[in-house]
N, C-alpha and C. Protein backbone atom coordinates (compact mmCIF):
# COMPACT_ATOMS: atom_id res chain seq x y z
N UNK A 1 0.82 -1.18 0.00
CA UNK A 1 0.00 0.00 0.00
C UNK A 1 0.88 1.25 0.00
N UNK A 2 1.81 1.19 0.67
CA UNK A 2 2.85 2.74 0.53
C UNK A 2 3.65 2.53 -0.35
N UNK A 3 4.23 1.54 -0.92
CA UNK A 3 4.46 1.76 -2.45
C UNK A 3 3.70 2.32 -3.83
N UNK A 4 2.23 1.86 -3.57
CA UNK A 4 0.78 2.02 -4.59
C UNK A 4 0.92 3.46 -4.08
N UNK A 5 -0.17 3.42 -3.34
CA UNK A 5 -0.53 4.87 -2.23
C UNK A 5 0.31 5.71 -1.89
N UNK A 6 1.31 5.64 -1.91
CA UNK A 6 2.35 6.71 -0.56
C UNK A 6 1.50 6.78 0.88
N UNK A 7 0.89 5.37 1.20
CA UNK A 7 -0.15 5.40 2.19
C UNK A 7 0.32 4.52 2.92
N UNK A 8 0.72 4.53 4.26
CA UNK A 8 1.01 3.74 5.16
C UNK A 8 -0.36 3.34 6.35
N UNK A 9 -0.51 2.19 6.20
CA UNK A 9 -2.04 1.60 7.35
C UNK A 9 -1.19 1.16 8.46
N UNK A 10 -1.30 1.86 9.37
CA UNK A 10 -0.75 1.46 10.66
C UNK A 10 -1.57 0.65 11.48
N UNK A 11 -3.01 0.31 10.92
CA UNK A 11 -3.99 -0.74 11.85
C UNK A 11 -4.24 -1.90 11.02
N UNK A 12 -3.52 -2.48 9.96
CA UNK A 12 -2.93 -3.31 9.08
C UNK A 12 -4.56 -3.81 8.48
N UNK A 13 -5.28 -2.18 7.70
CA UNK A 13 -6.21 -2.40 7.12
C UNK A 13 -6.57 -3.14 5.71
N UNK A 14 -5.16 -2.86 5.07
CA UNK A 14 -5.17 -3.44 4.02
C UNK A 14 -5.66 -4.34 3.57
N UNK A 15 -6.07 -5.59 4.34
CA UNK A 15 -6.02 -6.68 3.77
C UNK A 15 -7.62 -7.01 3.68
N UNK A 16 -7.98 -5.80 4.93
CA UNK A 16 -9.43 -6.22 5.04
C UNK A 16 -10.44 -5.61 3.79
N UNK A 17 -9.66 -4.16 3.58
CA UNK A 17 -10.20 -3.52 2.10
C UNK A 17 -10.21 -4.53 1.14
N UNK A 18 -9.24 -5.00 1.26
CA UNK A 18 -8.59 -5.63 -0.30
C UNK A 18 -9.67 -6.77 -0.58
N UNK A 19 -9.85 -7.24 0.99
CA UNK A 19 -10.86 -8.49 0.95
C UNK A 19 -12.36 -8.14 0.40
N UNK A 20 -13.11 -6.81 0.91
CA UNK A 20 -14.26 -6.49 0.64
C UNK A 20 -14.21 -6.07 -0.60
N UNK A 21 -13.28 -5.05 -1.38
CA UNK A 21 -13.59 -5.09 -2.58
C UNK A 21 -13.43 -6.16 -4.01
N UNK A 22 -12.61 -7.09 -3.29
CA UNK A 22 -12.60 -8.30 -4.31
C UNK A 22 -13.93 -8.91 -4.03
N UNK A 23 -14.80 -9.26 -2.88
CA UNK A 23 -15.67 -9.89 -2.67
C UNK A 23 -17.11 -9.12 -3.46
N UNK A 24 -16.70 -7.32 -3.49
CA UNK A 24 -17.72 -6.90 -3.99
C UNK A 24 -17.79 -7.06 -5.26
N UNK A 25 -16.38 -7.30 -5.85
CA UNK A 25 -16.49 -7.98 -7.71
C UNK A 25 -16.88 -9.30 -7.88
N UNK A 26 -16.64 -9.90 -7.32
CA UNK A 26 -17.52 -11.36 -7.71
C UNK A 26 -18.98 -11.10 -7.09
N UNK A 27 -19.41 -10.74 -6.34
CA UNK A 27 -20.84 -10.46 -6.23
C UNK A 27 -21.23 -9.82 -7.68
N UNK A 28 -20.80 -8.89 -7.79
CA UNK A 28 -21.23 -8.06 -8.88
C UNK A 28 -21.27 -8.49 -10.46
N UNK A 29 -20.45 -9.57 -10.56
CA UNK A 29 -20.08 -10.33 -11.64
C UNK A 29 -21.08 -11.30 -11.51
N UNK A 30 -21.34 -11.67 -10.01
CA UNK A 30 -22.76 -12.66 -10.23
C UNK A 30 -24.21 -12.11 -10.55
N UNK A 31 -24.03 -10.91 -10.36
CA UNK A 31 -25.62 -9.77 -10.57
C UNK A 31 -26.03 -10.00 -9.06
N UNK A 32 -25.08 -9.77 -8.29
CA UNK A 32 -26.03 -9.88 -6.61
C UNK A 32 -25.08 -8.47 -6.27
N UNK A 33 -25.78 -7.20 -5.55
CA UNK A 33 -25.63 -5.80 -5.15
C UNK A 33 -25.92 -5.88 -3.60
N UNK A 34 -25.85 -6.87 -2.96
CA UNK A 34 -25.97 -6.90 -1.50
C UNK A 34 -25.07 -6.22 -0.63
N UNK A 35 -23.39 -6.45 -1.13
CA UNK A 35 -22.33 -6.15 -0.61
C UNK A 35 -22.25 -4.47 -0.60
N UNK A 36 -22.31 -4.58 -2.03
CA UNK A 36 -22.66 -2.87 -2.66
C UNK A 36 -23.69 -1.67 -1.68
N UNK A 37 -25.06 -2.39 -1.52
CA UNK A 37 -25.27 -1.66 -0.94
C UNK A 37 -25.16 -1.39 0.36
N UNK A 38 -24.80 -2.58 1.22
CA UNK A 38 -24.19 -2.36 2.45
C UNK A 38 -23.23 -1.60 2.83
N UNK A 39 -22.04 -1.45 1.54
CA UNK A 39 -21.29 -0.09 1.59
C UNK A 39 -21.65 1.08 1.60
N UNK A 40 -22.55 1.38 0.66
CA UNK A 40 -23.20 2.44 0.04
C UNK A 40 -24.20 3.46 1.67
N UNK A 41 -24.65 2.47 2.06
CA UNK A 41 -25.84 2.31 3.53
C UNK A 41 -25.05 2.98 4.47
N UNK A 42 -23.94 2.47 4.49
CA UNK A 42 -22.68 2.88 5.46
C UNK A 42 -21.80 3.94 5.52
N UNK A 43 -21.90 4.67 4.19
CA UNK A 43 -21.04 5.53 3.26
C UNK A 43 -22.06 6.53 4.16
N UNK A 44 -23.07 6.46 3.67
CA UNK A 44 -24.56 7.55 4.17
C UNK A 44 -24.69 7.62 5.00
N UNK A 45 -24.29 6.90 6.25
CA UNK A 45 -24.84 6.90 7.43
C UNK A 45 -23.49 7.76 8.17
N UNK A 46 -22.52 7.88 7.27
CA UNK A 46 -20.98 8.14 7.98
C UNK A 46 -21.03 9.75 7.67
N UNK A 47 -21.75 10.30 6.05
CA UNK A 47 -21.47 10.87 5.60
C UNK A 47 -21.91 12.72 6.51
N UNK A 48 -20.76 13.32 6.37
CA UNK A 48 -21.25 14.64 7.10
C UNK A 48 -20.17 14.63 8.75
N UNK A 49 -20.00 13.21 9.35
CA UNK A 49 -19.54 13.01 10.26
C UNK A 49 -17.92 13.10 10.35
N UNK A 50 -17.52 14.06 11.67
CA UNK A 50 -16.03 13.85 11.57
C UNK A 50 -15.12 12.69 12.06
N UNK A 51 -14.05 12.26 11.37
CA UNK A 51 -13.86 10.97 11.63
C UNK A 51 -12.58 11.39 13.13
N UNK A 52 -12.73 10.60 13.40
CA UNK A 52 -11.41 10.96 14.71
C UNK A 52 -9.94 10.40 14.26
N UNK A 53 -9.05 10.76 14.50
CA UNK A 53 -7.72 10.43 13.73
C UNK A 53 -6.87 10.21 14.86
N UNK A 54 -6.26 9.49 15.41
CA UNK A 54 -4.99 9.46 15.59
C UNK A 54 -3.48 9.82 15.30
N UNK A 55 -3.06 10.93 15.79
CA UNK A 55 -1.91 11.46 14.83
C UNK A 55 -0.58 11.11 15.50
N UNK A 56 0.22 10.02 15.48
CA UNK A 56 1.97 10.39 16.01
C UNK A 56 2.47 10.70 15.56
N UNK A 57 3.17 11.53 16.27
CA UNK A 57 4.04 12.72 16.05
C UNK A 57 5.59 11.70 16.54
N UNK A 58 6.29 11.68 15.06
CA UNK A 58 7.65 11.42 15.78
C UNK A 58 8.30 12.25 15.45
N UNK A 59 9.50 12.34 16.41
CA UNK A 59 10.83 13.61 16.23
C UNK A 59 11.89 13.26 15.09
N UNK A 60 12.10 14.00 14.60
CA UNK A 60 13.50 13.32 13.72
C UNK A 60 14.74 14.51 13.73
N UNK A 61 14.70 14.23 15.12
CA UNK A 61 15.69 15.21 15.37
C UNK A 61 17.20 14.50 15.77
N UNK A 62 16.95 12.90 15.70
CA UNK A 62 18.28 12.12 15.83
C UNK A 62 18.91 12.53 16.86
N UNK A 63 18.55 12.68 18.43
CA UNK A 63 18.74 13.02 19.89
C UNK A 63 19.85 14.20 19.21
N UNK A 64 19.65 15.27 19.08
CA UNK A 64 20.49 16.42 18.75
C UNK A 64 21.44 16.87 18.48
N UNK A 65 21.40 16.31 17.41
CA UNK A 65 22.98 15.97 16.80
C UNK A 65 23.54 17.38 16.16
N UNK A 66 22.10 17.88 15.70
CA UNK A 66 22.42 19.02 14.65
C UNK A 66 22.66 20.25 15.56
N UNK A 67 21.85 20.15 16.77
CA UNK A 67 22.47 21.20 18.04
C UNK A 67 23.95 21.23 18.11
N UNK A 68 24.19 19.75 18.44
CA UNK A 68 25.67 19.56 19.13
C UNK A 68 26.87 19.57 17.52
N UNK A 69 26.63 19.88 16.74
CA UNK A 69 27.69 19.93 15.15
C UNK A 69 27.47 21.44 15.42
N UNK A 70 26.54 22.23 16.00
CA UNK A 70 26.41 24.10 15.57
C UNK A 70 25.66 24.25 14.06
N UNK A 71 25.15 22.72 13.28
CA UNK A 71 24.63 23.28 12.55
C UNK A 71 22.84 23.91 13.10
N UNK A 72 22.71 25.47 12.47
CA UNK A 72 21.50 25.85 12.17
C UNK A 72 20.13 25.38 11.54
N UNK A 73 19.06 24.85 11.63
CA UNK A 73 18.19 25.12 10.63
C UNK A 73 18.31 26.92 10.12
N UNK A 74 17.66 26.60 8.49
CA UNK A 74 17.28 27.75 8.11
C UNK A 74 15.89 27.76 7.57
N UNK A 75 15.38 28.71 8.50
CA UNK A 75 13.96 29.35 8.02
C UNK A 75 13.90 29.84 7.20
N UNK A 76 13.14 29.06 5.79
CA UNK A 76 13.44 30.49 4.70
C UNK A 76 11.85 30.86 4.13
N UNK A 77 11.05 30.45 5.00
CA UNK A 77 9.50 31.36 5.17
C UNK A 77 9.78 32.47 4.81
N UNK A 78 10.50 33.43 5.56
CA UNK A 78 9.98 34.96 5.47
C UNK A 78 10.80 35.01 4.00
N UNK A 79 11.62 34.54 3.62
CA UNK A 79 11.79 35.11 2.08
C UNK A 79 11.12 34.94 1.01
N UNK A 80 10.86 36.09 0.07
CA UNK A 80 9.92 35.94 -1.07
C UNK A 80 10.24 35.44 -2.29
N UNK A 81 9.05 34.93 -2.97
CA UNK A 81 9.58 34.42 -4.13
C UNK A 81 9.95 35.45 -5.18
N UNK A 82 11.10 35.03 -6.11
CA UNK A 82 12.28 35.93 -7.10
C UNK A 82 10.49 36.26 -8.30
N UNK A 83 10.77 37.66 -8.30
CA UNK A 83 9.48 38.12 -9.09
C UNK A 83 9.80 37.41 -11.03
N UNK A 84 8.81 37.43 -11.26
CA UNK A 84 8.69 36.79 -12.80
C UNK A 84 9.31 38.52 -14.02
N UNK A 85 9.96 37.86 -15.01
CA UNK A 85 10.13 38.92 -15.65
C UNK A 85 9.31 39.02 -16.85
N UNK A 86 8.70 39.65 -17.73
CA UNK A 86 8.42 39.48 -18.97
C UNK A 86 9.15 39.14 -20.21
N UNK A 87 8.91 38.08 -20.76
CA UNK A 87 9.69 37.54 -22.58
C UNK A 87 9.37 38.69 -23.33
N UNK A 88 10.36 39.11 -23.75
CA UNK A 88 10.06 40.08 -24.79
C UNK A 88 10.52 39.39 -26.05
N UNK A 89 10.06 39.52 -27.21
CA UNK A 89 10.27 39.11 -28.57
C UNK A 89 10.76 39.97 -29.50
N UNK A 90 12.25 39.39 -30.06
CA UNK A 90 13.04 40.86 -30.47
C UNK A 90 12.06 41.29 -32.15
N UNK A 91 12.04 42.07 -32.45
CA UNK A 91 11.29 42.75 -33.68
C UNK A 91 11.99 42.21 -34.64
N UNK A 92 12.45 41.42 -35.40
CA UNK A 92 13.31 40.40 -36.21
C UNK A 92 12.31 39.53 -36.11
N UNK A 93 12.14 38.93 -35.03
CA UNK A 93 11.47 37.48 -34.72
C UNK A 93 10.32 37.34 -34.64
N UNK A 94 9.65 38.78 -35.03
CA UNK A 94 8.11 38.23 -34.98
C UNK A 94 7.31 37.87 -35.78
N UNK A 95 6.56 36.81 -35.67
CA UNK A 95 5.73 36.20 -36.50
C UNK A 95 4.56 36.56 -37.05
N UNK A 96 4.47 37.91 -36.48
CA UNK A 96 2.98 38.18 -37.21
C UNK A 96 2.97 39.48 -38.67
N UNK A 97 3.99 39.32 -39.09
CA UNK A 97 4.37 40.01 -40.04
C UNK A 97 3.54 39.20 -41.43
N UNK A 98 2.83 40.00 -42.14
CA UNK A 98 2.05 39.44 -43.25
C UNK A 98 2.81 39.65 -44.28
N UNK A 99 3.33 38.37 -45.41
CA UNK A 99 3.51 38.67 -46.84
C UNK A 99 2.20 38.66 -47.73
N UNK A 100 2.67 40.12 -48.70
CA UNK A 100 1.64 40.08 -49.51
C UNK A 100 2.74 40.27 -50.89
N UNK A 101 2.18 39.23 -51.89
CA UNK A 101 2.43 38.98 -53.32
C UNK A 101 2.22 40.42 -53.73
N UNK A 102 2.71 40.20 -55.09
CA UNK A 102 2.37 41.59 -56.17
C UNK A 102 0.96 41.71 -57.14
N UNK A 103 0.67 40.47 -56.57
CA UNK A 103 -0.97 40.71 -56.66
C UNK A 103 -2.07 40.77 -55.78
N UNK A 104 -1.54 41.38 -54.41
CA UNK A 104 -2.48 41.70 -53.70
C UNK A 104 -2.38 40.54 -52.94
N UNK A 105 -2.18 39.53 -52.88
CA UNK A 105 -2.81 37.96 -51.93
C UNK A 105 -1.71 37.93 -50.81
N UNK A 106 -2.18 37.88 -49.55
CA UNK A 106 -1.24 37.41 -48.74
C UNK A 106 -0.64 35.92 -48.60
N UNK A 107 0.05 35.81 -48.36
CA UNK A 107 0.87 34.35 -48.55
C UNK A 107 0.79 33.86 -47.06
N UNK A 108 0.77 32.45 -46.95
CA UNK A 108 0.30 31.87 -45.83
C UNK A 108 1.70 31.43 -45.13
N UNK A 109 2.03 31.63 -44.26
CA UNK A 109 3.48 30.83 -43.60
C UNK A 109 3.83 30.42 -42.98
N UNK A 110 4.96 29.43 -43.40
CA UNK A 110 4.89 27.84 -42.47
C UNK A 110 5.25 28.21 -41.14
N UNK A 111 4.85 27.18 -40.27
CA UNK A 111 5.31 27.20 -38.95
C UNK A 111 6.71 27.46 -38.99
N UNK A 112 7.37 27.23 -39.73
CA UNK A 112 9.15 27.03 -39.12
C UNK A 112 9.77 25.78 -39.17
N UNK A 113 10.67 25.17 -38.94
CA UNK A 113 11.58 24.56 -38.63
C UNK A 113 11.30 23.74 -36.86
N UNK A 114 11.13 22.77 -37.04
CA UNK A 114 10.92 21.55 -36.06
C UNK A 114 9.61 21.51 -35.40
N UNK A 115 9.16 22.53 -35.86
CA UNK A 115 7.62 22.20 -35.50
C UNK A 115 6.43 21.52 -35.92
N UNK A 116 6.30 20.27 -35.83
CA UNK A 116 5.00 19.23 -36.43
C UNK A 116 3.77 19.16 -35.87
């Protein structure tokens, strides 16, 4: 599952999912929706409700190593992101320059070179 997922089940749910939704494909392959809607029943009855979570918190501070070397973290929150500049397109290079023939017709022109 945290290979698939990037999801780690720490109450080693996996197997029990894995079990109900294979069981809900062969039901379903037989034309029986029993399983289905017992999920479905359950889904509704859950739905709106907050679920309670368990969160551990581990340290990975490696008993303080990075204290005792003098290395710093660096906070770099308060710095802003490097502002965007505008592409300018040199007047040589622009593409919207129209040829017109000596009879009046503008001429249509190719994309360029490596473009398919």
């Amino acid at each position: 599952m945290a290979d698939e997922f990037e999801a780690v089940l720490e109450d080693d749910s996996a197997a029990s999912v894995a079990k109900d939704i294979v069981r809900m494909w062969l039901e379903t392959r037989e034309g029986k929706d029993d399983t289905v809607q017992k999920f479905e029943a359950l889904a509704d009855k859950i739905k709106g409700k907050k679920i309670e979570v368990k969160e551990n918190v581990e340290s990975d501070d490696d008993d303080g190593e990075d204290e005792e070397n003098g290395e710093d973290l660096i906070d770099d929150d308060d710095e802003e992101a490097p502002q965007l500049i505008e592409h300018q397109i040199p007047p040589s290079s622009q593409k919207n320059e129209l040829v017109v023939d000596e009879d009046g017709f503008t001429l249509v022109q190719g994309k360029g070179k490596g473009r398919r």
